[in-house]
Each structure stands twice: as structure tokens, then as C-alpha cells.
N, C-alpha and C. Protein backbone atom coordinates (compact mmCIF):
# COMPACT_ATOMS: atom_id res chain seq x y z
N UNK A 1 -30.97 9.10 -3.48
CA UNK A 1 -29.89 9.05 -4.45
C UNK A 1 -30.06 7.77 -5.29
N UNK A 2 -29.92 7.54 -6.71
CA UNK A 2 -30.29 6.58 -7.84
C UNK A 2 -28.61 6.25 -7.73
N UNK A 3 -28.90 5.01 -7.53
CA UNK A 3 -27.66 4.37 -7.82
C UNK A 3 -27.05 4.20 -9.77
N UNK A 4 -26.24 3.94 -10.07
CA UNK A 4 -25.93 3.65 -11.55
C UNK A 4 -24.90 2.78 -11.15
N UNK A 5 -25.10 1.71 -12.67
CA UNK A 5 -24.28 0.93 -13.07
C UNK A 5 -22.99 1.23 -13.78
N UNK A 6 -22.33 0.72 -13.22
CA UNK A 6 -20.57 0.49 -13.60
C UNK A 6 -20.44 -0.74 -14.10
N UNK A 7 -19.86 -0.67 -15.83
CA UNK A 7 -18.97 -1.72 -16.23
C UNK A 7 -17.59 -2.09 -17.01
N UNK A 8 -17.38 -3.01 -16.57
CA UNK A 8 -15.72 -2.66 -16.61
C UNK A 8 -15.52 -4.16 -17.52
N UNK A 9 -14.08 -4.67 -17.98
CA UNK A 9 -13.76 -5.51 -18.95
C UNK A 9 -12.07 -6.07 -17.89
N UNK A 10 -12.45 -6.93 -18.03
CA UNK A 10 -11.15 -7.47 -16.92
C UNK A 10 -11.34 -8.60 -17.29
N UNK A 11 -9.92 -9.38 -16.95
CA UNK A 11 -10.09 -10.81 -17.36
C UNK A 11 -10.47 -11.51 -16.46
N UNK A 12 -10.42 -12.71 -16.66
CA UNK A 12 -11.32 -13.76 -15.50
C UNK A 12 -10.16 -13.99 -13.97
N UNK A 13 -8.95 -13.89 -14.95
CA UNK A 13 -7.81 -13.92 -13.53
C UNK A 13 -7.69 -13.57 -12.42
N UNK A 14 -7.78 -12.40 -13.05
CA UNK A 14 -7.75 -11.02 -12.02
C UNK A 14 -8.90 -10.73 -11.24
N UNK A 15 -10.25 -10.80 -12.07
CA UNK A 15 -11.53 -10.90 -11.43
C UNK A 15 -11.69 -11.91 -10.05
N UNK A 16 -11.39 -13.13 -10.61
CA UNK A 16 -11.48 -14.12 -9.37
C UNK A 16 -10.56 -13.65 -8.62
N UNK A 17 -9.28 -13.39 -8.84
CA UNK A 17 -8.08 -13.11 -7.57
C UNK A 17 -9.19 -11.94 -6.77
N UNK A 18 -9.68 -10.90 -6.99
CA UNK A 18 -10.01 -9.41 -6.75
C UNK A 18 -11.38 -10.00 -5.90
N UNK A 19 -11.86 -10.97 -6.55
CA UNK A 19 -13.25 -11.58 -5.73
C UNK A 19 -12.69 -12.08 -4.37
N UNK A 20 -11.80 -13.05 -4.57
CA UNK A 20 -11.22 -13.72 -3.28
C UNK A 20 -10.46 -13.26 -2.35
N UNK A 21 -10.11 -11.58 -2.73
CA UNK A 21 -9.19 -10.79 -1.97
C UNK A 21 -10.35 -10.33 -1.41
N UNK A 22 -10.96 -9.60 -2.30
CA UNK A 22 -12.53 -9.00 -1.28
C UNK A 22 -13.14 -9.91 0.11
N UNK A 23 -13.27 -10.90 -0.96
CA UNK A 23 -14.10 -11.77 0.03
C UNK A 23 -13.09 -12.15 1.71
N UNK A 24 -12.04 -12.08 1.51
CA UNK A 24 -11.19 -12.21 2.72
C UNK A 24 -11.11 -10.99 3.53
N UNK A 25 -11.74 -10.01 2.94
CA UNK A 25 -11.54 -9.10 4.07
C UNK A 25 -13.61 -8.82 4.31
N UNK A 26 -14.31 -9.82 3.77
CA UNK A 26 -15.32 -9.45 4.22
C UNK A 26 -16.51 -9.04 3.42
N UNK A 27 -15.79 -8.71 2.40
CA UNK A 27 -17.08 -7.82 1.00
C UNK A 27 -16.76 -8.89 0.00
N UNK A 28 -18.07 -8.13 -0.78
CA UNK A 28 -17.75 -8.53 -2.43
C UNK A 28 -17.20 -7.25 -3.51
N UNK A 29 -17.35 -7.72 -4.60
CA UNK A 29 -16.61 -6.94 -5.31
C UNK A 29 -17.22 -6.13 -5.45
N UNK A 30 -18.39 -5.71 -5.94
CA UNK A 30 -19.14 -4.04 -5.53
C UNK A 30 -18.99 -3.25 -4.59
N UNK A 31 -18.81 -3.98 -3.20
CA UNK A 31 -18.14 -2.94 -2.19
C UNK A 31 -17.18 -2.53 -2.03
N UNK A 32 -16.19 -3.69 -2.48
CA UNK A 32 -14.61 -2.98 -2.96
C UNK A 32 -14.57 -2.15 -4.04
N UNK A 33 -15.24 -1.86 -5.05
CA UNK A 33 -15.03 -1.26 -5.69
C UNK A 33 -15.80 0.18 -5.78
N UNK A 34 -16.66 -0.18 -4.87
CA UNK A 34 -17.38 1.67 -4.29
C UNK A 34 -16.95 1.57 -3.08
N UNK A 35 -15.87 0.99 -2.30
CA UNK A 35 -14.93 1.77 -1.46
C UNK A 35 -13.93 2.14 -1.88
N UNK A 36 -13.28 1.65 -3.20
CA UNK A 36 -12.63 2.74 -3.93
C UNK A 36 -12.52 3.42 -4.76
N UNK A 37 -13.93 3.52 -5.40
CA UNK A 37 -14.54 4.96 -5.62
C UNK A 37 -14.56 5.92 -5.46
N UNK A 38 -14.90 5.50 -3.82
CA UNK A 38 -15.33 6.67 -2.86
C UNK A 38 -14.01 7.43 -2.39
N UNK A 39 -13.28 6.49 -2.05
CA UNK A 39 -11.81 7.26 -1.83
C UNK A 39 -11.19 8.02 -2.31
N UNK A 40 -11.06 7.44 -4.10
CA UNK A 40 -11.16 8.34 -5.01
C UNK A 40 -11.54 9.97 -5.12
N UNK A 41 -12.76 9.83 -4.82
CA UNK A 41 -13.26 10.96 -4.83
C UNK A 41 -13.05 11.76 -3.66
N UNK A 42 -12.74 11.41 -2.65
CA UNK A 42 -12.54 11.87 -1.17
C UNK A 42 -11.13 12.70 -1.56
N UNK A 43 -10.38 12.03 -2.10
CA UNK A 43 -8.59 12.50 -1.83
C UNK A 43 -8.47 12.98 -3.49
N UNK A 44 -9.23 13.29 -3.94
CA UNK A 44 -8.83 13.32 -5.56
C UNK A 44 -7.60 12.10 -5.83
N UNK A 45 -7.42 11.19 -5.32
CA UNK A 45 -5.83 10.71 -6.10
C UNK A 45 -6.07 9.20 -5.69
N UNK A 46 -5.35 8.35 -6.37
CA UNK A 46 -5.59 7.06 -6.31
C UNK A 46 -5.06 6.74 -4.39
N UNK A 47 -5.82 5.73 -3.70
CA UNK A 47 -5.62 5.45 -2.44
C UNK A 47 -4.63 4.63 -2.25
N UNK A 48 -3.50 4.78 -3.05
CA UNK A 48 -2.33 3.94 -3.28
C UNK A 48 -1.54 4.46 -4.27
N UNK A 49 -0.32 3.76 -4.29
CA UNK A 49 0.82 4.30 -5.33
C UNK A 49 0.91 3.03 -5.86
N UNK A 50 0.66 3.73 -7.60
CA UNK A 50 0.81 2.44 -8.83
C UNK A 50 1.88 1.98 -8.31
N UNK A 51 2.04 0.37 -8.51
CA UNK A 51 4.09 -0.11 -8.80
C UNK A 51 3.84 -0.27 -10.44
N UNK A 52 5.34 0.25 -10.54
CA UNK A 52 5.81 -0.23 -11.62
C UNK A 52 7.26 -0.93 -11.66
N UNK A 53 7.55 -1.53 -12.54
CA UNK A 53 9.01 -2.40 -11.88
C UNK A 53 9.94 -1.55 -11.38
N UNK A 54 9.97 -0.08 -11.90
CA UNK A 54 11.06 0.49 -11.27
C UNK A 54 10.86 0.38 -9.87
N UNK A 55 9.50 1.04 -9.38
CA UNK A 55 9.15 1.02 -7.74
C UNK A 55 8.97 -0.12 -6.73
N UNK A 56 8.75 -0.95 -7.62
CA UNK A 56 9.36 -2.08 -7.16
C UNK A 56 10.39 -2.98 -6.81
N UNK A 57 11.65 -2.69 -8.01
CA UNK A 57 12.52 -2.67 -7.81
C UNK A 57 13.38 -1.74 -6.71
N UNK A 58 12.76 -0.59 -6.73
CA UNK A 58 13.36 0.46 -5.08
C UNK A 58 13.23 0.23 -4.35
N UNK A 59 11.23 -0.64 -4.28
CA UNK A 59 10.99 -1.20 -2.29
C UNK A 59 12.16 -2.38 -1.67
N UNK A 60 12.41 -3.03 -2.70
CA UNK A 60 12.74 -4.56 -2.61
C UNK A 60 14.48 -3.72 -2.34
N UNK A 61 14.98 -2.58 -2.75
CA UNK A 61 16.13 -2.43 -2.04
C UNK A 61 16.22 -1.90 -1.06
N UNK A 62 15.24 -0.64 -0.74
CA UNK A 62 14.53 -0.34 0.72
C UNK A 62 14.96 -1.25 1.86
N UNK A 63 14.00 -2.50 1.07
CA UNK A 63 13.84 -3.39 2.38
C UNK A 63 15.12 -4.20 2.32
N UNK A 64 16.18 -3.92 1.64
CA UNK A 64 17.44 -4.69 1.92
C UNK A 64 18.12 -4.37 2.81
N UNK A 65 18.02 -2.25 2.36
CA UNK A 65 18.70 -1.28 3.40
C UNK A 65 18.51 -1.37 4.72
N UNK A 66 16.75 -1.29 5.09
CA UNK A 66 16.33 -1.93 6.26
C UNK A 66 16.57 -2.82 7.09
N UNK A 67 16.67 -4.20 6.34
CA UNK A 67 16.80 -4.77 7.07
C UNK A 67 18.31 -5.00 7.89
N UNK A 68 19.45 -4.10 6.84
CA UNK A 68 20.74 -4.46 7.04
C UNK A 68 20.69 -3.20 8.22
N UNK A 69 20.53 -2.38 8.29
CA UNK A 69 20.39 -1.45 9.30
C UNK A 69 19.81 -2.11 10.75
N UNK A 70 18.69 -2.88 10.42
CA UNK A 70 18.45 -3.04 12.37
C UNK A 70 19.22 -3.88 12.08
N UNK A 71 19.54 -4.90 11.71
CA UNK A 71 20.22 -6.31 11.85
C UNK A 71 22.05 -5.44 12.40
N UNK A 72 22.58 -4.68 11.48
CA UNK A 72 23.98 -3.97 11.97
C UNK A 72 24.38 -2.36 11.84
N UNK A 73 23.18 -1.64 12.53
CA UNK A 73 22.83 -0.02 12.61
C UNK A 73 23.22 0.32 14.12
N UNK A 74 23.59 1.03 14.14
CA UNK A 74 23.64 1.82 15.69
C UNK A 74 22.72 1.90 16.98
N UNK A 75 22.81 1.52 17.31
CA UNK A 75 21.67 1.40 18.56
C UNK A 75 21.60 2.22 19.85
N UNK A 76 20.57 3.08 20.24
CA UNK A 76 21.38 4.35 21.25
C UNK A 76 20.05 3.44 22.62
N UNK A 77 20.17 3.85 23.73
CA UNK A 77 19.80 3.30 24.86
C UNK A 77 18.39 4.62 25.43
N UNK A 78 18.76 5.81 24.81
CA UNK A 78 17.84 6.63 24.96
C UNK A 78 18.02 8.33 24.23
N UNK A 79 17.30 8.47 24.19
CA UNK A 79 17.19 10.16 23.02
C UNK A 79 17.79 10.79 22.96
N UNK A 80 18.51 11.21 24.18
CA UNK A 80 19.41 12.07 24.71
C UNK A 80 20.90 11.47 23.85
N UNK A 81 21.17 10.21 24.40
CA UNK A 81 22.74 9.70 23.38
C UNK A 81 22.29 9.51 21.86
N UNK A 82 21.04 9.66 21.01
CA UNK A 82 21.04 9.70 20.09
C UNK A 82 21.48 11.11 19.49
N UNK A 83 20.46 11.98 20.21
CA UNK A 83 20.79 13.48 20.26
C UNK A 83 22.34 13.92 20.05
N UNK A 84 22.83 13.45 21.05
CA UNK A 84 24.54 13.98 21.51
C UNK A 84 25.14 13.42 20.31
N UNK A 85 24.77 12.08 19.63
CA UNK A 85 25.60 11.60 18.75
C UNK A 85 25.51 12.36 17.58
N UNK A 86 24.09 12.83 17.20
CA UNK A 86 24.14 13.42 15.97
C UNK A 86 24.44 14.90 15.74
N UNK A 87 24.06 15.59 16.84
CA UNK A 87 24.80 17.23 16.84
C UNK A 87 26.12 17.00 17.20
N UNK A 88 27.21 15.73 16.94
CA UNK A 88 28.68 16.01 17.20
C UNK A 88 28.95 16.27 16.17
């Protein structure tokens, strides 16, 4: 199989951030970027969900809901009293 070249136009910001994220998990940026390639092509669909401020703005209340729930949510001792509580 002949490999081919990929080129892309990104600013220097983002490039270095994307280098130094790679590099922390181990690769460089060619392998991050033909491991998500490849994913790409595996799942037809991006290996993640774009944010945009709205979805961002939803996680960040998510995690408000969350956290207010374990912090003062109901707490059952085992399946059975969760069970009983919710078919009453």
C-alpha cells in the first residue's frame, strides 16, 4: 500500500497545542492524525461530538445537575428498595 501525503493549513497555536497533546499521550502528529482518519473511516462519523457553545453550555449544566444529585439525590441501600420505590 503507497502511502500519500496530507496537507492541511492551521495556525501555529493550535498546531503546537495538537503537537503537545499528541506527544503526551505518546505519538506525534501524523499518528494522531491517521488515528483519526482511520476512525473516521471505521464509523463513518466523526470519533467525537463537535462542541459548540450551545453544547457546551448543556454539559456545564449537566454537570451542575449531577453534581447536585449525588451531593442531595436519594440514596437506596440495594435494587430491590430502588425497585419498590419506583413502581409505587
Amino acid at each position: 500500500m503507497n502511502n500519500e501525503t496530507v496537507q492541511i493549513r492551521i495556525d501555529q497555536k493550535t498546531k503546537l497545542a495538537a503537537q503537545k497533546a499528541f506527544k503526551s499521550m505518546g505519538m506525534d502528529m501524523s499518528s494522531g492524525v491517521k488515528m483519526f482518519l482511520t476512525q473516521v473511516v471505521k464509523d463513518q462519523c466523526f470519533p467525537f461530538i463537535p462542541s459548540t457553545k450551545k453544547t457546551i453550555a448543556l454539559r456545564k449544566k449537566w454537570d451542575k445537575e449531577v453534581a447536585e444529585a449525588l451531593k442531595n439525590g436519594k440514596r437506596y441501600t440495594s435494587t430491590k428498595e430502588m425497585m419498590d420505590d419506583i413502581l409505587v
